[in-house]
PDB file of N, CA and C in Angstrom:
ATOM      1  N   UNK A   1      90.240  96.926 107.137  1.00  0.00           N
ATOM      2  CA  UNK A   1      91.281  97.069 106.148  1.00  0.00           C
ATOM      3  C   UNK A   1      90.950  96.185 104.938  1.00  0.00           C
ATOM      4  N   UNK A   2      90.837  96.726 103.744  1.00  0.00           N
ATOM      5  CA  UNK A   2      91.000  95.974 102.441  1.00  0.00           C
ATOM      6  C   UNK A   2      91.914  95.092 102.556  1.00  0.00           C
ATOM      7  N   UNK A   3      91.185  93.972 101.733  1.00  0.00           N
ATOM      8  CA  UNK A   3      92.392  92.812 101.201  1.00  0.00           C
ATOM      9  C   UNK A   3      93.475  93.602 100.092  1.00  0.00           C
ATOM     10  N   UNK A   4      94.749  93.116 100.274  1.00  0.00           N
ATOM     11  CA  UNK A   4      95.038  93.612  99.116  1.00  0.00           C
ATOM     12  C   UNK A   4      94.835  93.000  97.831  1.00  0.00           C
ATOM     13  N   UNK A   5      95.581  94.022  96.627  1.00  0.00           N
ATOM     14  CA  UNK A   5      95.662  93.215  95.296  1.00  0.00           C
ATOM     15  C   UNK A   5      96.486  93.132  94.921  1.00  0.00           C
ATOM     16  N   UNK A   6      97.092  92.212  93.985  1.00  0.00           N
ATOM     17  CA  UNK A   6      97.828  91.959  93.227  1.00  0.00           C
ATOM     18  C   UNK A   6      97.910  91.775  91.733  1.00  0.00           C
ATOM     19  N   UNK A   7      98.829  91.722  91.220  1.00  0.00           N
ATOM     20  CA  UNK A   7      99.188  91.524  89.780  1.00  0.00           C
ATOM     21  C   UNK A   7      99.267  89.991  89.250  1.00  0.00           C
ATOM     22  N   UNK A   8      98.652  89.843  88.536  1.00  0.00           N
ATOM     23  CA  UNK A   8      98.301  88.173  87.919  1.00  0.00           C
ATOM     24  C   UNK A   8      98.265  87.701  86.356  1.00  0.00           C
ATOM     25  N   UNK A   9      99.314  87.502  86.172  1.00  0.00           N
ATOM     26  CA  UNK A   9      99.148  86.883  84.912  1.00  0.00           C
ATOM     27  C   UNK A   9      98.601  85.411  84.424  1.00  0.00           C
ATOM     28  N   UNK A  10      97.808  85.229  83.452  1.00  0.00           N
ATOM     29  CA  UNK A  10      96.759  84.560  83.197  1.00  0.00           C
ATOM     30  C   UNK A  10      97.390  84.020  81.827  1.00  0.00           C
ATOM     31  N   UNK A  11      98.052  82.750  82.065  1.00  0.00           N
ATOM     32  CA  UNK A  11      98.298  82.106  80.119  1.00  0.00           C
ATOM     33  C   UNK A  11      97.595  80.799  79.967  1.00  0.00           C
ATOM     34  N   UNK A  12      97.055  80.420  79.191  1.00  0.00           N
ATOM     35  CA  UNK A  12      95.816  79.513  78.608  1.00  0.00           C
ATOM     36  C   UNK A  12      96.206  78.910  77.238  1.00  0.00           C
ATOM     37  N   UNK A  13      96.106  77.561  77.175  1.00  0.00           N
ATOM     38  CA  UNK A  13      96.327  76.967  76.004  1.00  0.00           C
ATOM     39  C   UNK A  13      94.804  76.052  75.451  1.00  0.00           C
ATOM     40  N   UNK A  14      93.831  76.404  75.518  1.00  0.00           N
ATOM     41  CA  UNK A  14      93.072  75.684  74.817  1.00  0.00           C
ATOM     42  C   UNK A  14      93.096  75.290  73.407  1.00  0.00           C
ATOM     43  N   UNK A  15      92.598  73.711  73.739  1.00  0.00           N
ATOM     44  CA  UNK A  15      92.735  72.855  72.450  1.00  0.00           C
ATOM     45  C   UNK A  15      91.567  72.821  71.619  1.00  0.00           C
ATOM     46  N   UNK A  16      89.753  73.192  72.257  1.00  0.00           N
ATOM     47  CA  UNK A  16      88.439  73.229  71.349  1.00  0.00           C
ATOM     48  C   UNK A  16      88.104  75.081  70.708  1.00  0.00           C
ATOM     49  N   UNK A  17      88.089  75.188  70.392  1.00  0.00           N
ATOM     50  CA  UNK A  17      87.669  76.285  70.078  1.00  0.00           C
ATOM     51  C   UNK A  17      86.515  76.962  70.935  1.00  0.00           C
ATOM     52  N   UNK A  18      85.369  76.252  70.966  1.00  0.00           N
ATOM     53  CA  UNK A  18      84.545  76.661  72.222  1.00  0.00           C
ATOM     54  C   UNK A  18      84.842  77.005  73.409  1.00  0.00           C
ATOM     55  N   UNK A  19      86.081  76.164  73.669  1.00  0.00           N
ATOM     56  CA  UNK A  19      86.273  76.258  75.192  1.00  0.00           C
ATOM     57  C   UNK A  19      87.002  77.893  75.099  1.00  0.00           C
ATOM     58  N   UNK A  20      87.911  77.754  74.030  1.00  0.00           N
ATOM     59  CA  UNK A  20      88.884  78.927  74.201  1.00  0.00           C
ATOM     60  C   UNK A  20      88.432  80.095  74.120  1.00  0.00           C
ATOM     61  N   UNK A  21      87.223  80.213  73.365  1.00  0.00           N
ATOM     62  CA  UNK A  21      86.132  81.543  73.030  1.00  0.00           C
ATOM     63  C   UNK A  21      85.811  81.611  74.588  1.00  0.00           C
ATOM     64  N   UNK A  22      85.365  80.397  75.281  1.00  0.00           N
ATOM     65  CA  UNK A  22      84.811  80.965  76.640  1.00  0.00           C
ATOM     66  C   UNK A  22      85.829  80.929  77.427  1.00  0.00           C
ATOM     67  N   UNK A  23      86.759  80.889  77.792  1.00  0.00           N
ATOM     68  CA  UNK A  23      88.064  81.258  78.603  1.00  0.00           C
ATOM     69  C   UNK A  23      88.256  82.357  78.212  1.00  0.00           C
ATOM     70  N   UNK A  24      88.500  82.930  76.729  1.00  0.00           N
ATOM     71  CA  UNK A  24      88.582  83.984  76.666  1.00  0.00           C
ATOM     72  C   UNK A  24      87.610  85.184  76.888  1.00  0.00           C
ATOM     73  N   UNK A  25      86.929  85.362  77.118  1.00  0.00           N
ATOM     74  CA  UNK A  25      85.611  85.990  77.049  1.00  0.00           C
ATOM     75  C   UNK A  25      85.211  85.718  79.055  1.00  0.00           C
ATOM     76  N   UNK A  26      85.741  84.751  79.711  1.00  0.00           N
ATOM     77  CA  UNK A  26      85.886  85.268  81.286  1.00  0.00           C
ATOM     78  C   UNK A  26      87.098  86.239  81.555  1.00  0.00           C
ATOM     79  N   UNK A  27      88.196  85.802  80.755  1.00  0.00           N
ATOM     80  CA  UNK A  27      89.244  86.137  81.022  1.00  0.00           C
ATOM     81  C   UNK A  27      89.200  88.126  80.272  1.00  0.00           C
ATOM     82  N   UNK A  28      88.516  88.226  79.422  1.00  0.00           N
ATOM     83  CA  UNK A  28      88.537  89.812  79.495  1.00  0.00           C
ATOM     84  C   UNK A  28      87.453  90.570  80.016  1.00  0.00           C
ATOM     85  N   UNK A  29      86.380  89.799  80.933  1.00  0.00           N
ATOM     86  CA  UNK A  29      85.719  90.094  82.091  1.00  0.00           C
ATOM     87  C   UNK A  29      86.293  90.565  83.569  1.00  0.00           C
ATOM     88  N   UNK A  30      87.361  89.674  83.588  1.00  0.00           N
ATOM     89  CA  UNK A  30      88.278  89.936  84.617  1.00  0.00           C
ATOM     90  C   UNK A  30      89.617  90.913  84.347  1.00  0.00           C
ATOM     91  N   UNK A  31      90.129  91.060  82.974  1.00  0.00           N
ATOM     92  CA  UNK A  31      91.475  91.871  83.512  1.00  0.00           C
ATOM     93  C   UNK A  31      91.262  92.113  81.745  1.00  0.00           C
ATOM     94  N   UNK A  32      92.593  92.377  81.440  1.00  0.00           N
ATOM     95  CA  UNK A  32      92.898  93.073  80.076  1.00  0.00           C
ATOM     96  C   UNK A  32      94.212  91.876  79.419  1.00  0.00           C
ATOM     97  N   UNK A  33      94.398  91.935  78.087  1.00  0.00           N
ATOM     98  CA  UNK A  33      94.877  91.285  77.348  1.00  0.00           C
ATOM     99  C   UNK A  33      96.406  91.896  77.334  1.00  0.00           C
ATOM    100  N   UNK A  34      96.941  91.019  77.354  1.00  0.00           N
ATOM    101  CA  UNK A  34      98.976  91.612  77.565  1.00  0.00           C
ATOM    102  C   UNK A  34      99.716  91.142  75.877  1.00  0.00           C
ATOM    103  N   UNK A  35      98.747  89.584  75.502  1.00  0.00           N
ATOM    104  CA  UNK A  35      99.236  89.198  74.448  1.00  0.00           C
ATOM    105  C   UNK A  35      97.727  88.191  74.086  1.00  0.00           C
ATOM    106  N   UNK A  36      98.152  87.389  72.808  1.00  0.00           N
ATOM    107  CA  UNK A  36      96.445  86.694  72.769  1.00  0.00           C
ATOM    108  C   UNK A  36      96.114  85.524  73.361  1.00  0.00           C
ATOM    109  N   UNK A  37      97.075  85.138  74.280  1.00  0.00           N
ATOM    110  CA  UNK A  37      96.581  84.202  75.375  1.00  0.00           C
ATOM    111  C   UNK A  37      97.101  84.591  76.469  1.00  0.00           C
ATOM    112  N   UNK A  38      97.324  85.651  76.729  1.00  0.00           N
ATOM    113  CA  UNK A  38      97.886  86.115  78.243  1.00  0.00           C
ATOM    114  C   UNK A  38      97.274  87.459  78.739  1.00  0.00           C
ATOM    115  N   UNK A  39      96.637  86.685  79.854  1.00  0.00           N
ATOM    116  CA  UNK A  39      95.768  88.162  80.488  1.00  0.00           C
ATOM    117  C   UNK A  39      96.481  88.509  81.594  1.00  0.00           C
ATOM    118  N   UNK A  40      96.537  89.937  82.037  1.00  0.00           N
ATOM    119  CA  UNK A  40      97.105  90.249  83.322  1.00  0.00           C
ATOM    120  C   UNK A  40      95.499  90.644  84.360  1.00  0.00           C
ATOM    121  N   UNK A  41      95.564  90.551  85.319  1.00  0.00           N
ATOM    122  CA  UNK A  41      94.454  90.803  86.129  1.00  0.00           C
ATOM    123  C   UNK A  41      94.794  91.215  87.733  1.00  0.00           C
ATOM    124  N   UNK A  42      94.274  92.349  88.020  1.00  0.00           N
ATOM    125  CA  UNK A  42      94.521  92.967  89.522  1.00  0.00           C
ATOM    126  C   UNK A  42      93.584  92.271  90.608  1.00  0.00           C
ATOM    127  N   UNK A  43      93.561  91.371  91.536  1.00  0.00           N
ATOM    128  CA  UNK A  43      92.481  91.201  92.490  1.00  0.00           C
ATOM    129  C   UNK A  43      93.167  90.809  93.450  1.00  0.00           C
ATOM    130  N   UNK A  44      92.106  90.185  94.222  1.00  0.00           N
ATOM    131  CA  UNK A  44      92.479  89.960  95.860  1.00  0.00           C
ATOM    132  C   UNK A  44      92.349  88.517  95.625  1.00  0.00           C
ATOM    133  N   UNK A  45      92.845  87.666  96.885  1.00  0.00           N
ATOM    134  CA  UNK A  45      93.109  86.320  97.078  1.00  0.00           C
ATOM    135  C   UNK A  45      91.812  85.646  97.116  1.00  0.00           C
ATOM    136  N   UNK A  46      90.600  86.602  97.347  1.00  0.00           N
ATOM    137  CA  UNK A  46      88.996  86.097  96.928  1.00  0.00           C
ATOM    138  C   UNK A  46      88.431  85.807  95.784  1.00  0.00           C
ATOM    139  N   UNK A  47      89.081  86.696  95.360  1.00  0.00           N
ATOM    140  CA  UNK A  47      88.426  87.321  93.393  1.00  0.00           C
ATOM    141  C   UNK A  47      89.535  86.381  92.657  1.00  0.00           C
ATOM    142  N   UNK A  48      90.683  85.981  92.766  1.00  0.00           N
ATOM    143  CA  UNK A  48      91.292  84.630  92.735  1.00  0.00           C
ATOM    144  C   UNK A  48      90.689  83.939  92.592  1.00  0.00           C
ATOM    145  N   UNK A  49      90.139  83.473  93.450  1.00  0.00           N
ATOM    146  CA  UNK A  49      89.765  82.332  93.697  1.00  0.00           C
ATOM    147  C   UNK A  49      88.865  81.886  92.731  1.00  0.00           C
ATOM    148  N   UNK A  50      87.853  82.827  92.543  1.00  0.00           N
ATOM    149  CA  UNK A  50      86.288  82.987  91.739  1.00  0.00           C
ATOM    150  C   UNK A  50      86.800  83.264  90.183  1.00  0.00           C
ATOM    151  N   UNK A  51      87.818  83.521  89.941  1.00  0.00           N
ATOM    152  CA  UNK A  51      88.421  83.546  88.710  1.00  0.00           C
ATOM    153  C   UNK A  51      88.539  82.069  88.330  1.00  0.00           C
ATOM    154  N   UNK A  52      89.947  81.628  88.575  1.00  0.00           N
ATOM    155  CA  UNK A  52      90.254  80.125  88.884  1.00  0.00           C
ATOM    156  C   UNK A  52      88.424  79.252  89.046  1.00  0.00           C
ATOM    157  N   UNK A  53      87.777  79.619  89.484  1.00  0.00           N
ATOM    158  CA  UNK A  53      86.371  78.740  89.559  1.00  0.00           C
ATOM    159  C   UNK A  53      86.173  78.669  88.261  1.00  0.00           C
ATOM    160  N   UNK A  54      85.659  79.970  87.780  1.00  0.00           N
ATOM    161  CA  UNK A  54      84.747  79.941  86.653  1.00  0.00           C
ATOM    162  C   UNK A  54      85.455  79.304  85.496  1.00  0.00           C
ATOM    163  N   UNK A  55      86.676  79.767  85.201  1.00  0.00           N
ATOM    164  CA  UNK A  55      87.905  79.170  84.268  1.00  0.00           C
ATOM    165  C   UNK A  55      87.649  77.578  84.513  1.00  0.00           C
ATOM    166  N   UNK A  56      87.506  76.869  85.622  1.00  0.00           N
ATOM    167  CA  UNK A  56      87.439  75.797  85.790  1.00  0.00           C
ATOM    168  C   UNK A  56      86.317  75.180  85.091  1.00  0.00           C
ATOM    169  N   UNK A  57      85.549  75.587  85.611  1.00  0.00           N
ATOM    170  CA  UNK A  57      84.271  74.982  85.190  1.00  0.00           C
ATOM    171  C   UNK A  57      84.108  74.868  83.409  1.00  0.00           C
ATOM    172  N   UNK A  58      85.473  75.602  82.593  1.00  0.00           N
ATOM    173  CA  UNK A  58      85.125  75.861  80.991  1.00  0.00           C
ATOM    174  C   UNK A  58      86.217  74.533  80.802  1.00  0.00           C
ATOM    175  N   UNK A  59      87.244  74.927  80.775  1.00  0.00           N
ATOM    176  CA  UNK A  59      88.317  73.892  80.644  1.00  0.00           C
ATOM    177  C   UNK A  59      88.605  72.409  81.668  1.00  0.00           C
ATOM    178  N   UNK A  60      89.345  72.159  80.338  1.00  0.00           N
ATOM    179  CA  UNK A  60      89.058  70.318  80.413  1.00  0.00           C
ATOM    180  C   UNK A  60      90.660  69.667  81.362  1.00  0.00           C
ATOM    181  N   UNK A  61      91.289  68.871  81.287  1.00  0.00           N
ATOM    182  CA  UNK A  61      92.486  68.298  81.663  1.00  0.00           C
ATOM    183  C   UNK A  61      93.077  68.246  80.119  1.00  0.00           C
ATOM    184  N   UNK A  62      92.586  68.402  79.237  1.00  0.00           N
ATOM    185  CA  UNK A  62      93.364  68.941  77.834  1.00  0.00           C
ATOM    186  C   UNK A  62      94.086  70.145  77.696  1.00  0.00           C
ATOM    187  N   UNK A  63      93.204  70.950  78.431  1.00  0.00           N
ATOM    188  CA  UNK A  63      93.666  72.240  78.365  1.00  0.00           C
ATOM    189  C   UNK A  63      95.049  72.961  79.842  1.00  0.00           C
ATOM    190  N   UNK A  64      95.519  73.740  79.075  1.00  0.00           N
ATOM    191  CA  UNK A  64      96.227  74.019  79.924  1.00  0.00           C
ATOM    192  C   UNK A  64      96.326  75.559  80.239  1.00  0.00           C
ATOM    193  N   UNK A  65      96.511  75.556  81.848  1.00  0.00           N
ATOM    194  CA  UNK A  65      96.017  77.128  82.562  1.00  0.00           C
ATOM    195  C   UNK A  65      97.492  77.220  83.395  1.00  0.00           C
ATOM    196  N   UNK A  66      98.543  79.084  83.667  1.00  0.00           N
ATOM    197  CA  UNK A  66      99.079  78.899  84.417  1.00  0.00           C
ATOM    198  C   UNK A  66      98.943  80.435  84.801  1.00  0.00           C
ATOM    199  N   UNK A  67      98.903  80.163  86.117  1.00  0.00           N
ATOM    200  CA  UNK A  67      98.583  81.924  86.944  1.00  0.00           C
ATOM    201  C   UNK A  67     100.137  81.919  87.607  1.00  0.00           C
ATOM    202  N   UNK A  68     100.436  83.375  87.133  1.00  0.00           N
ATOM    203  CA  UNK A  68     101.780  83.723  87.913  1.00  0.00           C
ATOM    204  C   UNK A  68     101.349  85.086  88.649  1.00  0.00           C
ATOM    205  N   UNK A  69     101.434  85.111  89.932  1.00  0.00           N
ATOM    206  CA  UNK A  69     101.881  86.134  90.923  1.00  0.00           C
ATOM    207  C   UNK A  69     102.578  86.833  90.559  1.00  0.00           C
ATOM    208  N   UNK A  70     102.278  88.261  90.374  1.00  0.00           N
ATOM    209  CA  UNK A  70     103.421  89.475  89.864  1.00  0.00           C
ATOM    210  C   UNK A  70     103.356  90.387  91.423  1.00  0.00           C
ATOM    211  N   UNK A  71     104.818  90.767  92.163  1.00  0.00           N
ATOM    212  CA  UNK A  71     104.520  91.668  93.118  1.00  0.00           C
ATOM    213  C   UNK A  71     104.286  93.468  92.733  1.00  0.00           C
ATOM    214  N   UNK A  72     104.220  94.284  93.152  1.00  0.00           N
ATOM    215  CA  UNK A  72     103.886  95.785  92.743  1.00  0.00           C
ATOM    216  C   UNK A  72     105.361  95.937  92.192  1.00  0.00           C
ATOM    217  N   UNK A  73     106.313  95.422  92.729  1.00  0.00           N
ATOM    218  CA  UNK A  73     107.483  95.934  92.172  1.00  0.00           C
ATOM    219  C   UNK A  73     108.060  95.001  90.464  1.00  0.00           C
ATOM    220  N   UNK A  74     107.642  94.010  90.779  1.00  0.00           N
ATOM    221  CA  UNK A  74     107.949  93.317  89.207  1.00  0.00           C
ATOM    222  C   UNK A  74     106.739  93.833  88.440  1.00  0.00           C
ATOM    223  N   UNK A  75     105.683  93.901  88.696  1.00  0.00           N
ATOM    224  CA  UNK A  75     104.595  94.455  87.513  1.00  0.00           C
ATOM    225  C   UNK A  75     105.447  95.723  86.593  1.00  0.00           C
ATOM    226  N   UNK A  76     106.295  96.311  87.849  1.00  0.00           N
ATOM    227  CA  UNK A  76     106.148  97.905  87.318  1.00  0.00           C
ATOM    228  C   UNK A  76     107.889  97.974  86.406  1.00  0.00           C
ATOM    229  N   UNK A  77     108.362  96.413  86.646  1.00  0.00           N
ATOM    230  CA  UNK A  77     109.938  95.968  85.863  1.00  0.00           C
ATOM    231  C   UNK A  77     109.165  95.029  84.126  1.00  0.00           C
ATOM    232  N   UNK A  78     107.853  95.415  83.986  1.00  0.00           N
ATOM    233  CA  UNK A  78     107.416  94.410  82.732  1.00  0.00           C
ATOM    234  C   UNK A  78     107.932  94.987  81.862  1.00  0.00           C
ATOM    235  N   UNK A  79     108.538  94.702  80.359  1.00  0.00           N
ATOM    236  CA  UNK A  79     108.842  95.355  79.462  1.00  0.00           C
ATOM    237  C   UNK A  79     108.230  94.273  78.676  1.00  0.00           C
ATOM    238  N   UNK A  80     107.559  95.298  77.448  1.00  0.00           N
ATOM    239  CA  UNK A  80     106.916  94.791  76.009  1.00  0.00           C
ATOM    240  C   UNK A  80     107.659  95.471  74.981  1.00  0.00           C
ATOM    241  N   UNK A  81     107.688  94.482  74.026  1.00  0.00           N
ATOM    242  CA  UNK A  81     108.193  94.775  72.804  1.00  0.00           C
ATOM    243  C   UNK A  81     107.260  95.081  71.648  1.00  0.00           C
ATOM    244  N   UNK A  82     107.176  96.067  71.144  1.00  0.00           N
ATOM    245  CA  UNK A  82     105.926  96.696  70.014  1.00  0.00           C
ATOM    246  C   UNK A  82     105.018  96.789  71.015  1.00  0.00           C
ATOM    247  N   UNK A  83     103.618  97.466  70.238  1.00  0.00           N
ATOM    248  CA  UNK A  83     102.795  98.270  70.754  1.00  0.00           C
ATOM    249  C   UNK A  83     102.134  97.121  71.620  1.00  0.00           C
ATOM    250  N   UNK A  84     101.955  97.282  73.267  1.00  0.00           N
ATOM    251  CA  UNK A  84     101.181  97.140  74.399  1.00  0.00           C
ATOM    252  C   UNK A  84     100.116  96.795  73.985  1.00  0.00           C
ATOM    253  N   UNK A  85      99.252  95.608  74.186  1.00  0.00           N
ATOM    254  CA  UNK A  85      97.981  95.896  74.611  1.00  0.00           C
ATOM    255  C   UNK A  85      97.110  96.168  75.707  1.00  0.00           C
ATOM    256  N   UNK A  86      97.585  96.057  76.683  1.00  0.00           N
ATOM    257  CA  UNK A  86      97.523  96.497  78.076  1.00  0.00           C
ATOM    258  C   UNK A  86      98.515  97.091  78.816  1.00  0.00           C
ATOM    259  N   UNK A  87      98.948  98.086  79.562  1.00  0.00           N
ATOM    260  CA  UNK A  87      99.638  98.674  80.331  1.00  0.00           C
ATOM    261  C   UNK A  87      99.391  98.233  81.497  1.00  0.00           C
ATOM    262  N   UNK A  88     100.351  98.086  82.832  1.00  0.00           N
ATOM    263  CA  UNK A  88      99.925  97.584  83.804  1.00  0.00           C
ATOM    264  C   UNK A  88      99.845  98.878  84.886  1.00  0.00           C
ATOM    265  N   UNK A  89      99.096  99.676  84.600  1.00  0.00           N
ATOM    266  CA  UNK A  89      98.880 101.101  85.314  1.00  0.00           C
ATOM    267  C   UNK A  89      97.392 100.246  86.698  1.00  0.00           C
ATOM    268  N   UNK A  90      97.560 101.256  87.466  1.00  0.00           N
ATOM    269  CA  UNK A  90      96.953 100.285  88.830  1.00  0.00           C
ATOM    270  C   UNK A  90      95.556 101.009  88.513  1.00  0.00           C
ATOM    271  N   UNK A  91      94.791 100.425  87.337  1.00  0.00           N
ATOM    272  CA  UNK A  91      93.613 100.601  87.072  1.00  0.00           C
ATOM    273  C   UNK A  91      92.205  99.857  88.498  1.00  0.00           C
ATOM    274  N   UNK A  92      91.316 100.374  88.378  1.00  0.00           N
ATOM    275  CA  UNK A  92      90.659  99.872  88.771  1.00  0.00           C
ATOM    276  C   UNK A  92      89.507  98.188  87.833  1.00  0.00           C
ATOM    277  N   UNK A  93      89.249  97.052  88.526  1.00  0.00           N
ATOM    278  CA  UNK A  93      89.396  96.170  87.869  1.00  0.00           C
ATOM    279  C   UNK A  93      87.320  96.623  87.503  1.00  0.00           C
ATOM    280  N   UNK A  94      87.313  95.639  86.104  1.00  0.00           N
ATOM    281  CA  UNK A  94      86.176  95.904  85.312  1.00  0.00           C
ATOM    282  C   UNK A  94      84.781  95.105  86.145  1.00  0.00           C
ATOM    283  N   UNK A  95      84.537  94.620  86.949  1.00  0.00           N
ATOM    284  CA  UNK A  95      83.938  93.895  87.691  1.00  0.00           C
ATOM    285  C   UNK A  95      83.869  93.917  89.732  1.00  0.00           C
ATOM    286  N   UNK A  96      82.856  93.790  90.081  1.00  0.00           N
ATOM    287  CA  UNK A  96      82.521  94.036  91.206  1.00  0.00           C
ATOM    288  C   UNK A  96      81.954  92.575  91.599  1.00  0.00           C
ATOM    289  N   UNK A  97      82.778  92.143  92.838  1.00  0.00           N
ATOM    290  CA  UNK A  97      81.402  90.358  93.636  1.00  0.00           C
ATOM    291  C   UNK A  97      80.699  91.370  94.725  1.00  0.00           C
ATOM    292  N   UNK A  98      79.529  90.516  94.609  1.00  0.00           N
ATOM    293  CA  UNK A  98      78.516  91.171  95.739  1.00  0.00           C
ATOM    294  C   UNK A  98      78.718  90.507  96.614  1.00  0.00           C
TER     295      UNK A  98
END
């Protein structure tokens, strides 16, 4: 049986510019943009994890990271105001771990 997935929102406050280019630039490796520091992302409690790694390894204790757990039923209660940049339709995610 597959792990399951879930819905994950991703908000990021970087303070260098470098760092934030590379947070951003893992962060639309992994999922799609909701707003310009908030990514939503579908994975499993593995691909979590390896998210949270790599993010780690860019940002400092300056910076600030917060992941919220969305269940299938609140993803599908999100409402945006003006045009979407991501829809939270149960896409398949842009990346594969070997």
């Amino acid at each position: 049986m597959p792990e399951p997935r879930h819905w994950y929102l991703f908000m990021y406050d970087v303070t260098e510019p470098k760092r934030l280019r590379a947070a951003h630039k893992i962060l639309t490796q992994w999922g799609k943009p909701v707003q310009y520091s908030v990514f939503r992302t579908r994975c499993t409690a593995r691909e979590l994890e390896r998210l949270r790694f790599e993010l780690a390894e860019v940002l400092t204790q300056d910076d600030r990271l917060m992941v919220v757990r969305l269940c299938d039923n609140c993803a599908a209660r999100v409402s945006l105001s003006g045009e979407p940049l991501a829809s939270f339709e149960l896409d398949t995610p842009g990346f594969h771990l070997v």
